[in-house]
Protein backbone atom coordinates (compact mmCIF):
# COMPACT_ATOMS: atom_id res chain seq x y z
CA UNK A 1 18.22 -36.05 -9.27
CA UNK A 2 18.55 -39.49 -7.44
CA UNK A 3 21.07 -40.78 -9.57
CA UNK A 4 23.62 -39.32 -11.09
CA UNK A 5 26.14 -41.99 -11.74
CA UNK A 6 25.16 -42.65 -15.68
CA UNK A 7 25.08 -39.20 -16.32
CA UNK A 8 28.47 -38.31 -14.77
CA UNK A 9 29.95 -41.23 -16.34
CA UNK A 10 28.55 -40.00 -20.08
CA UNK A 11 29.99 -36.44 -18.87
CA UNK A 12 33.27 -37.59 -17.74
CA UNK A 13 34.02 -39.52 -21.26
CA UNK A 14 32.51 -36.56 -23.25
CA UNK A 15 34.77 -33.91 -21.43
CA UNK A 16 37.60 -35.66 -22.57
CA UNK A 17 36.43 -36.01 -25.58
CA UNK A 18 35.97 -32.50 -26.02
CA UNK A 19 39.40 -31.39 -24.06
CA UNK A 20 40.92 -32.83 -27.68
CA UNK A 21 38.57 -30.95 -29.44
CA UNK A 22 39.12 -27.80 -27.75
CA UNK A 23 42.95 -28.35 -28.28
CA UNK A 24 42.34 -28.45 -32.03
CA UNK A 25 40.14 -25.78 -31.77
CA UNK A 26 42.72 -23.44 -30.12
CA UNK A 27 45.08 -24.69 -33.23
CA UNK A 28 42.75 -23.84 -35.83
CA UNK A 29 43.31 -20.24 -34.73
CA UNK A 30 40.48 -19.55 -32.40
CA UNK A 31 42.31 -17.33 -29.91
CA UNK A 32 43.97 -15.03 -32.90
CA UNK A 33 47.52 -13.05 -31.71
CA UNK A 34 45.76 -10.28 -32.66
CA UNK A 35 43.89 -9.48 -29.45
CA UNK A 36 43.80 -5.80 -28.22
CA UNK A 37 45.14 -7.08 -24.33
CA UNK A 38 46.90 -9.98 -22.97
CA UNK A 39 44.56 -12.83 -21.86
CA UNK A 40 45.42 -15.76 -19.47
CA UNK A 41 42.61 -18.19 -21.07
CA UNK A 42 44.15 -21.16 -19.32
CA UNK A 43 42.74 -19.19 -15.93
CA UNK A 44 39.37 -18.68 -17.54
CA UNK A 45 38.86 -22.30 -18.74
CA UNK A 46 40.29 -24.29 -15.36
CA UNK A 47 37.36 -22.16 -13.71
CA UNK A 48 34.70 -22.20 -16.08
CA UNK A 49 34.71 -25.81 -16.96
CA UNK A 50 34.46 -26.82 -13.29
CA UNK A 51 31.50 -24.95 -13.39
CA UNK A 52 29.74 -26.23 -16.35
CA UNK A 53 30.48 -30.11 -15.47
CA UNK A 54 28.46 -28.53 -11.68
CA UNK A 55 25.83 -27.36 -14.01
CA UNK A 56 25.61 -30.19 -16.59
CA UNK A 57 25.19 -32.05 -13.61
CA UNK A 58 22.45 -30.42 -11.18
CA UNK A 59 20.97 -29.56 -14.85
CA UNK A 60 20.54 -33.35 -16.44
CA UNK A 61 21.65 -31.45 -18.89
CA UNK A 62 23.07 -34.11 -21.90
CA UNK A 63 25.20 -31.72 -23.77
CA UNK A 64 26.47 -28.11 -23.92
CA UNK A 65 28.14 -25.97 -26.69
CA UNK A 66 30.57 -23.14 -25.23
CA UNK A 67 32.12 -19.92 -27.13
CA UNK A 68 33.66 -16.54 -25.28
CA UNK A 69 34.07 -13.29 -26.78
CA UNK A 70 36.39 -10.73 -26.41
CA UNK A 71 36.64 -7.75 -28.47
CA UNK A 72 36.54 -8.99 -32.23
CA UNK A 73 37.66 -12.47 -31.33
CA UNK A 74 36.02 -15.96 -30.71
CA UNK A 75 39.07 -16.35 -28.06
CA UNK A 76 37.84 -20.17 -27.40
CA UNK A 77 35.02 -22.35 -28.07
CA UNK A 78 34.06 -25.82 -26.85
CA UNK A 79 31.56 -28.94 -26.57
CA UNK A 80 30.98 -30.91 -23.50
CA UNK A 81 29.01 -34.06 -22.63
CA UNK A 82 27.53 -35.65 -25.68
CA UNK A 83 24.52 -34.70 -27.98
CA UNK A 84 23.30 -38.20 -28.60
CA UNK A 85 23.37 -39.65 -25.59
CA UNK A 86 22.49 -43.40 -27.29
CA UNK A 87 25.01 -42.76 -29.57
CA UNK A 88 27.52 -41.38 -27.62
CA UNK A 89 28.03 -38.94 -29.61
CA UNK A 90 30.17 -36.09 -28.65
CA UNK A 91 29.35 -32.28 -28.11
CA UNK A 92 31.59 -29.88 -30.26
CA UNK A 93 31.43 -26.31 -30.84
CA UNK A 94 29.95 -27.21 -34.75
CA UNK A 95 27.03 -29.19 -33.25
CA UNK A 96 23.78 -27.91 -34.07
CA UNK A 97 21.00 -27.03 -31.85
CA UNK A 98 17.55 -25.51 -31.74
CA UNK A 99 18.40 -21.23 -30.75
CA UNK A 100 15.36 -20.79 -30.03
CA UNK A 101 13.75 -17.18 -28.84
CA UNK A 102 17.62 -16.09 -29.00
CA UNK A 103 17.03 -15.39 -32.60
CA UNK A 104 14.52 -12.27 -31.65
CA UNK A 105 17.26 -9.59 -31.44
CA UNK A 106 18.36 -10.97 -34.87
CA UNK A 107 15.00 -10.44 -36.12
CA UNK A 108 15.45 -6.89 -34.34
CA UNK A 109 18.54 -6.31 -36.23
CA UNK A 110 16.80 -6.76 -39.74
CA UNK A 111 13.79 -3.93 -38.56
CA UNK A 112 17.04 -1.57 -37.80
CA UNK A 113 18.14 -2.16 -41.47
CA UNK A 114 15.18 -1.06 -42.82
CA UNK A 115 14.74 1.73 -40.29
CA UNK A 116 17.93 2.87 -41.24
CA UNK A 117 17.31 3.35 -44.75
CA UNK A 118 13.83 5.11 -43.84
CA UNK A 119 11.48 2.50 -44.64
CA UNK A 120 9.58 2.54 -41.32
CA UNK A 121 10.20 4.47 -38.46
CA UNK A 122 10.02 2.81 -34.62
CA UNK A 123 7.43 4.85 -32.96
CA UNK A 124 5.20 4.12 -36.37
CA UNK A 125 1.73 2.79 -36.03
CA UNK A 126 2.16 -1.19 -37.52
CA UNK A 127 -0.81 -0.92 -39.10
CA UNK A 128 0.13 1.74 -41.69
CA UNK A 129 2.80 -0.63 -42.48
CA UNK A 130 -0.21 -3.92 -43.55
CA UNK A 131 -1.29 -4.16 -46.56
CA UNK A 132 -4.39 -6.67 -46.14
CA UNK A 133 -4.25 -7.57 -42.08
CA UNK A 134 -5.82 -6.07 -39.37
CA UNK A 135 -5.17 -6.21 -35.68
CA UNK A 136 -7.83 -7.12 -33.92
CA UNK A 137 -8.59 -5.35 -31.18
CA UNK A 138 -6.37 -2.18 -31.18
CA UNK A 139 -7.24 0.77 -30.14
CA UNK A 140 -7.73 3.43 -32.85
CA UNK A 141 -6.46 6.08 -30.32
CA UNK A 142 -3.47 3.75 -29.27
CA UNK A 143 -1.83 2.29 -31.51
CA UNK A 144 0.81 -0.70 -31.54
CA UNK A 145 3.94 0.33 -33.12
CA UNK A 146 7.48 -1.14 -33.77
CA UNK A 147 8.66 -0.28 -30.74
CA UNK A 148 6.39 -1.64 -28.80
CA UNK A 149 6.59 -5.10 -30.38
CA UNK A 150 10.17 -5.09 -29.88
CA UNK A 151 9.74 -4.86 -26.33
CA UNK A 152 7.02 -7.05 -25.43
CA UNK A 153 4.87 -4.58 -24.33
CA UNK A 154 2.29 -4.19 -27.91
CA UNK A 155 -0.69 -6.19 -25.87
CA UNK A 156 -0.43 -8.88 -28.15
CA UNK A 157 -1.33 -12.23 -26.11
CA UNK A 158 1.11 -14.53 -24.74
CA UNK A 159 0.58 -18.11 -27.29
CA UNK A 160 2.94 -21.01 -28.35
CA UNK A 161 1.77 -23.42 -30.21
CA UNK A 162 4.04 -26.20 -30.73
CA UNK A 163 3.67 -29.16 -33.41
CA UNK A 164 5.73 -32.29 -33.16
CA UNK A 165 8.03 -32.24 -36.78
CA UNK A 166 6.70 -36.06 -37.32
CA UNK A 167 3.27 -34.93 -37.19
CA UNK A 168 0.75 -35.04 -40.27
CA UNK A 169 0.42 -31.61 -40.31
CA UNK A 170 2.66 -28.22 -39.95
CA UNK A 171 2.34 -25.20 -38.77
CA UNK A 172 -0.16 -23.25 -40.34
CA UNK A 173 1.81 -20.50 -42.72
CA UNK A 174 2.76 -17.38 -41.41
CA UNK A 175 0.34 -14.87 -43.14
CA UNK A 176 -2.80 -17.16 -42.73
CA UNK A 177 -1.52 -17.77 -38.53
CA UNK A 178 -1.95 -13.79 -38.35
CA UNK A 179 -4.74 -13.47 -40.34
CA UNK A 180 -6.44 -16.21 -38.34
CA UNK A 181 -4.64 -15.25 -34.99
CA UNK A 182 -3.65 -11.68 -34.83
CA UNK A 183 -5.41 -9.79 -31.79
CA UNK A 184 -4.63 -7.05 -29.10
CA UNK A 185 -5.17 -8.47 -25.34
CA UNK A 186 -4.22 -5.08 -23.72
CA UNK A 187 -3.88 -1.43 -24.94
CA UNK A 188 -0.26 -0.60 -25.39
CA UNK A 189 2.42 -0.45 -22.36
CA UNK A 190 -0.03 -1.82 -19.93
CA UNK A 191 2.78 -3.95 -18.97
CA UNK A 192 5.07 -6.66 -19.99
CA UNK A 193 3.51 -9.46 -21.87
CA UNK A 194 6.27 -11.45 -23.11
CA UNK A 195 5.04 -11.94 -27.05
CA UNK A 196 5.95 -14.59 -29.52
CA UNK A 197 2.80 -13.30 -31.63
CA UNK A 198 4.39 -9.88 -32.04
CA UNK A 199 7.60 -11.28 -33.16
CA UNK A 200 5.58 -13.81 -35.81
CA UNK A 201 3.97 -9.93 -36.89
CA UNK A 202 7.82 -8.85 -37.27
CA UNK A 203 8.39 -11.15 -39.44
CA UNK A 204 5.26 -10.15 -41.54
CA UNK A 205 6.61 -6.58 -41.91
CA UNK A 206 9.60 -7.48 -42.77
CA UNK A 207 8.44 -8.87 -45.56
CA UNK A 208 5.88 -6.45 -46.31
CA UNK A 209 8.64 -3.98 -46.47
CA UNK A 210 11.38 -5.14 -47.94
CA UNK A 211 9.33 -6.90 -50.71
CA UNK A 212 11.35 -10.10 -49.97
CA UNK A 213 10.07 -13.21 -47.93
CA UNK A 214 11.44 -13.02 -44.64
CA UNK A 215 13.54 -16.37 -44.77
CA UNK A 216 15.56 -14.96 -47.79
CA UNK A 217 16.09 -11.40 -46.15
CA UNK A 218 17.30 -13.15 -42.83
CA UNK A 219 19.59 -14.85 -44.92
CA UNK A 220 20.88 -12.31 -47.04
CA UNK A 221 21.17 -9.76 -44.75
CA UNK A 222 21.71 -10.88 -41.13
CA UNK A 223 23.29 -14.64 -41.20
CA UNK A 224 24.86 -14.74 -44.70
CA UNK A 225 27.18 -11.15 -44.04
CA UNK A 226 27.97 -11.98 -40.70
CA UNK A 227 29.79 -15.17 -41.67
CA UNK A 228 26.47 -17.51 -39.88
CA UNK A 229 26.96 -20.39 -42.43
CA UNK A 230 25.52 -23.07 -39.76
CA UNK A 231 22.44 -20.96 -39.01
CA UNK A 232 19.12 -21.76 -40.66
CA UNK A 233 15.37 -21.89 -40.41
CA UNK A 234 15.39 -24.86 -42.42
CA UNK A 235 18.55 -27.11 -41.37
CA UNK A 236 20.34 -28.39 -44.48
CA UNK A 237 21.00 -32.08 -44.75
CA UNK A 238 24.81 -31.33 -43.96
CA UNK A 239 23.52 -29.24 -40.38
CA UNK A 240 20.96 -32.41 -39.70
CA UNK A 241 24.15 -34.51 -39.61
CA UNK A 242 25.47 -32.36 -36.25
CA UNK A 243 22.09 -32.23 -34.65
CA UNK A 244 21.88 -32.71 -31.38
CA UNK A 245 19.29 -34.71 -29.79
CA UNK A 246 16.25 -32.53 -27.70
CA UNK A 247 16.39 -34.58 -23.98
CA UNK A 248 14.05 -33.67 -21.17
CA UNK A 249 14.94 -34.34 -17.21
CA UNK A 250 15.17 -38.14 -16.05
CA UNK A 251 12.53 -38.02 -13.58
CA UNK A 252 14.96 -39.70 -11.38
CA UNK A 253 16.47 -42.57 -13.41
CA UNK A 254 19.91 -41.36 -14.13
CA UNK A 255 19.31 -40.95 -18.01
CA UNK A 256 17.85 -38.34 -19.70
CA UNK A 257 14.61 -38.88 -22.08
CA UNK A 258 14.86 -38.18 -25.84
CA UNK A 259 11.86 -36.07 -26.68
CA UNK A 260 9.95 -34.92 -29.67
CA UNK A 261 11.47 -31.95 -32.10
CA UNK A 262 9.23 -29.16 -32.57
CA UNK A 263 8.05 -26.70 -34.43
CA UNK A 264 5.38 -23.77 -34.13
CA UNK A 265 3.46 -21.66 -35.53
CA UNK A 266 4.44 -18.52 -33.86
CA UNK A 267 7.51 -18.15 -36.02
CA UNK A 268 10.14 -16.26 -36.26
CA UNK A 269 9.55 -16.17 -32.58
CA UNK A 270 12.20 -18.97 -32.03
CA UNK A 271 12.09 -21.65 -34.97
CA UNK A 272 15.71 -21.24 -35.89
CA UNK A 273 19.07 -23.88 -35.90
CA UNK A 274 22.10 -23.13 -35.22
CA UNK A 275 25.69 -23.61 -33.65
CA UNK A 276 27.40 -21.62 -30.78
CA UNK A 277 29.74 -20.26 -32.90
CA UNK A 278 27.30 -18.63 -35.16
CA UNK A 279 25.88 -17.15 -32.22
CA UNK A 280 29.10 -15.95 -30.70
CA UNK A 281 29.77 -14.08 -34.22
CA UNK A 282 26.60 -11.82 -33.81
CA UNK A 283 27.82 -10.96 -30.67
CA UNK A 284 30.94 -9.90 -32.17
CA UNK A 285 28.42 -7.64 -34.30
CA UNK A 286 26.37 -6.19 -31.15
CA UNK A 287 29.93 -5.46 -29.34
CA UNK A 288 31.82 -3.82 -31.88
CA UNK A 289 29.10 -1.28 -33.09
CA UNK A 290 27.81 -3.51 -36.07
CA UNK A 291 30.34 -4.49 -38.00
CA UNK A 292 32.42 -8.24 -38.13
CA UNK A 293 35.87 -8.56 -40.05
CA UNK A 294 35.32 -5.38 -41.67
CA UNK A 295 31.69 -5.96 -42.58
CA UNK A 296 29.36 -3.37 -41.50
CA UNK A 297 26.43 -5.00 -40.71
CA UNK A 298 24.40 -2.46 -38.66
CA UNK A 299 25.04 1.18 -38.23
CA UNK A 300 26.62 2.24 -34.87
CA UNK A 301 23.52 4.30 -33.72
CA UNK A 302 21.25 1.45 -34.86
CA UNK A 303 23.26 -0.88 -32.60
CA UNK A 304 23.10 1.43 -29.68
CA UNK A 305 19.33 1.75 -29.83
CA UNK A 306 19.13 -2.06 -29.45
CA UNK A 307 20.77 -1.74 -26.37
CA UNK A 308 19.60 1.32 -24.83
CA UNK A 309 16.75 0.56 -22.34
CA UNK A 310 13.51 1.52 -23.66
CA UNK A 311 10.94 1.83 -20.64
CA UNK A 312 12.16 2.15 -17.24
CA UNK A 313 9.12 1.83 -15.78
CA UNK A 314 8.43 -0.98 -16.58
CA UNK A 315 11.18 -3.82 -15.07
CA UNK A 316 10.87 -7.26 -15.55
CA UNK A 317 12.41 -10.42 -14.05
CA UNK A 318 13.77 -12.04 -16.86
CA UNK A 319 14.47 -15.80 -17.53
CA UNK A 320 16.61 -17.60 -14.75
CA UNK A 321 16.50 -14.82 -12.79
CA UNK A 322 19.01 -12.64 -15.07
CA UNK A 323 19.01 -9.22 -13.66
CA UNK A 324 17.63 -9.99 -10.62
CA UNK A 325 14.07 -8.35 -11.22
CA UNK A 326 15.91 -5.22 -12.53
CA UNK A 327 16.36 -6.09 -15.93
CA UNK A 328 14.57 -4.15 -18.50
CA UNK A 329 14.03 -4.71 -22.39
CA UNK A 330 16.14 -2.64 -24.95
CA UNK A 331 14.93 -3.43 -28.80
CA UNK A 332 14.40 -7.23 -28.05
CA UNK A 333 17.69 -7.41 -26.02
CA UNK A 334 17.71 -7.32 -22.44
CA UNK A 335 19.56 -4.82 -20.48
CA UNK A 336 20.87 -4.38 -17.06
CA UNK A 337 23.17 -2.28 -15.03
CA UNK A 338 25.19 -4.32 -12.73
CA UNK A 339 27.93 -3.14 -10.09
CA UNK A 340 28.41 0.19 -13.12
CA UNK A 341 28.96 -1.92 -15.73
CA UNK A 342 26.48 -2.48 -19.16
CA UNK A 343 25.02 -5.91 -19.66
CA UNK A 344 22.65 -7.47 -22.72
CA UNK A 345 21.44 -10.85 -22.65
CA UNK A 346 18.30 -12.63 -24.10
CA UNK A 347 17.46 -17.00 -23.54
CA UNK A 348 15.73 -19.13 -26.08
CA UNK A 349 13.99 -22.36 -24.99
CA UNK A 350 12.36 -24.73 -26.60
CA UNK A 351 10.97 -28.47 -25.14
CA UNK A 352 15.12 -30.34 -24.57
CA UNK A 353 16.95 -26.98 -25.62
CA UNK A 354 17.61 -24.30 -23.83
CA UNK A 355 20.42 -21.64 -25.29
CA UNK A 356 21.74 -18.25 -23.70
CA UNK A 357 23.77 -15.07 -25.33
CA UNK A 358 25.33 -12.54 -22.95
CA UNK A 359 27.80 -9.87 -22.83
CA UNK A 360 29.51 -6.91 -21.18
CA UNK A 361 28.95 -4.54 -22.59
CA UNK A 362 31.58 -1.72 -21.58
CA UNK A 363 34.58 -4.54 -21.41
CA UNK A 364 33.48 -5.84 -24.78
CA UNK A 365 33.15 -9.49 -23.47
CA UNK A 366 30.73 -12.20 -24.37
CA UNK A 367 29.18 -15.76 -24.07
CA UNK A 368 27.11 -18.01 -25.86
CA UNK A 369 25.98 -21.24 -24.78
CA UNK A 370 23.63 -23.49 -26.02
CA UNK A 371 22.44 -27.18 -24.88
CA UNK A 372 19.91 -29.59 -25.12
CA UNK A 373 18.45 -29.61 -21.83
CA UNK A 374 15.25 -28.92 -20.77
CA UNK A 375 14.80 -25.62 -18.94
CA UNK A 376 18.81 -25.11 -17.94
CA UNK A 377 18.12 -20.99 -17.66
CA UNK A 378 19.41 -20.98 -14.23
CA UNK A 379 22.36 -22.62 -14.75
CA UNK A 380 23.37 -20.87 -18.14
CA UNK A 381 22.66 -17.14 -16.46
CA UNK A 382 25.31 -18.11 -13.80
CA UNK A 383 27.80 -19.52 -16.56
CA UNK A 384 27.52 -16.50 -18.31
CA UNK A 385 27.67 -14.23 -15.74
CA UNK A 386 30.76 -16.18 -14.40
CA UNK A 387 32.28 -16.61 -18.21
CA UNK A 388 32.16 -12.60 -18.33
CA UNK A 389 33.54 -11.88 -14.82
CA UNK A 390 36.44 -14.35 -15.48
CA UNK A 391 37.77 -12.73 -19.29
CA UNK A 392 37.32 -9.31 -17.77
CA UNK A 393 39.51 -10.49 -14.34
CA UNK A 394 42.27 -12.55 -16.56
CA UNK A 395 42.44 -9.83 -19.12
CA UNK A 396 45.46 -7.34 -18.60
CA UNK A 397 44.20 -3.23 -18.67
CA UNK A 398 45.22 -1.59 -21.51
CA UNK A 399 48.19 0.51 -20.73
């Protein structure tokens, strides 16, 4: 980047900007007295936000959306920079990105529901599961099953096929995309082929098995319980009006370039809205064995298995470099062990978003982040990293 001095100037304003909001935030009752150990959040947030103006910076990256976790808590949540950079509008944690592929362990979460009450079972062959499509290409003797698509390694291809929202046409519709699309590259478990197609087949079963169409269910049973009232596969007018702009890198002119909004056809993969908070309440749900405020939204043993690492032969370098090339995939989440301690994380990115979800597992700490920038995955697995490192240092032990 060979000049930064609009961008810092936009950054500067919008940090203090959101410095206010974050002081309102903390009043509307954000970091409850009701945590289970002291924490000195003034320590985390001198640190972090130096960080994240370094990374909105070497990013381009126009805006960014901050909440941390601990325990049951939301214990602070902010916006930086500004999501309409012509408008000047600024970031807050309410504004409303695209979540992208951050939305597959939700997806995950709904197939644990219905595994639960013994509706499918993870090691079952898909197949007995559809009612009218086939998979082209499987192997009789090999079949793809549940667990397999929920860890990218079914042998379904690799595809994305994005459509501008303004364009004259959508996406073709879920069932007739499959029909049309559905195919088996590879056998099962010949390696890690990182699947959209599988999750757009998730979505399918869903539906197949529940009875309900897979929107609704999502709704009803994932975001609605869990409190995710900004969440949606279809914004509402009210979400449209906290939108943030999709910006791509400058290509050296100081400013970053609006792009095009998106969608595909490879839903559920990714094609979801949302706000940081949202995203920081599921990982309220994944840390404190499935349940929010009382709710129970998943069963302990269900939330387990979506972290518990599923085949550890087969590593992966995940996006940005999380878990440095160790990192393998639970149900949809990833999973590391780093320095003895449990981590899940998964990215979503989409052309001018790019979002993040991570958390400690075994100091039940969290992060979400998401942005419009283009590609930021480096930058948001060091925030979050550094976000959980900081809340477990400034958080007193339990006597």
């Amino acid at each position: 980047m060979t000049n930064p001095g609009p961008i810092l100037f936009r950054l500067v304003r919008g940090l203090a900007l959101s410095s206010a909001l974050l002081a309102a935030s903390t009043l509307q009752g954000l970091a409850p007295a009701g945590a289970q150990t002291p924490l000195d959040l003034d320590a985390v947030t001198t640190q972090l936000e130096t960080e994240i103006r370094r990374a909105m910076v070497e990013g381009e990256i126009p805006s960014l959306s901050i909440a941390l976790v601990s325990g049951e808590d939301i214990v602070w949540s902010a916006g930086f920079g500004e999501s309409n950079v012509q408008a000047r509008t600024p970031a807050t944690p309410q504004t409303v990105y695209l979540i992208a592929s951050t939305v597959k362990p939700m997806v995950a979460g709904a197939l644990m529901q219905l595994e639960e009450e013994g509706r499918l079972g993870l090691d079952d062959p898909v197949r007995d599961h559809l009612r009218v499509l086939t998979i082209r290409g499987e192997d009789p003797e090999r079949p793809i099953t549940f667990r397999h698509l929920l860890t990218h390694t079914s042998g379904l291809p690799t595809i994305f096929s994005p459509v501008p929202v303004w364009a004259d046409t959508v996406p073709t519709p879920m069932d007739r995309y499959l029909k049309e699309n559905l195919h088996a590259v590879t056998p099962p478990l010949a390696g890690i082929r990182y699947s959209n197609m599988g999750y757009t087949l998730l979505g399918h079963l869903v539906e197949e098995i529940s009875g309900e169409e897979f929107r609704e269910y999502m709704r009803k049973n994932i975001f609605d319980p869990i409190g995710m009232r900004s969440t949606s596969f279809v914004p509402t007018p009210e979400m449209e009006e906290r939108m943030a702009v999709p910006y791509v890198p400058s290509g050296g002119s100081g400013r970053p370039a609006p792009t095009s909004r998106i969608r595909f056809a490879e839903w559920p993969a990714g094609g979801v809205w949302g706000t940081v908070e949202d995203q920081a309440r599921w990982l309220i749900v994944n840390l404190n064995g499935g349940r929010i405020e009382g709710r129970r939204i998943l069963a302990k043993r269900a939330v387990e298995a979506l972290h518990t690492p599923q085949y550890h032969d087969l590593p992966s370098s995940m996006s940005g470099g999380w878990g440095g090339g160790r990192a393998l995939y639970g149900l949809s989440w990833w999973t590391v062990t780093h320095e003895g301690q449990r981590y899940i994380a998964h990215s979503g990115s989409v052309r001018g978003y790019t979002a993040f979800v991570h958390a400690n597992l075994d100091r039940s700490l969290g992060v979400a982040i998401l942005t419009n920038g283009h590609r930021a995955h480096g930058h948001l697995v060091r925030l979050s990293f550094l976000a959980t490192d900081l809340l477990a240092e400034h958080t007193a032990s339990p006597r």
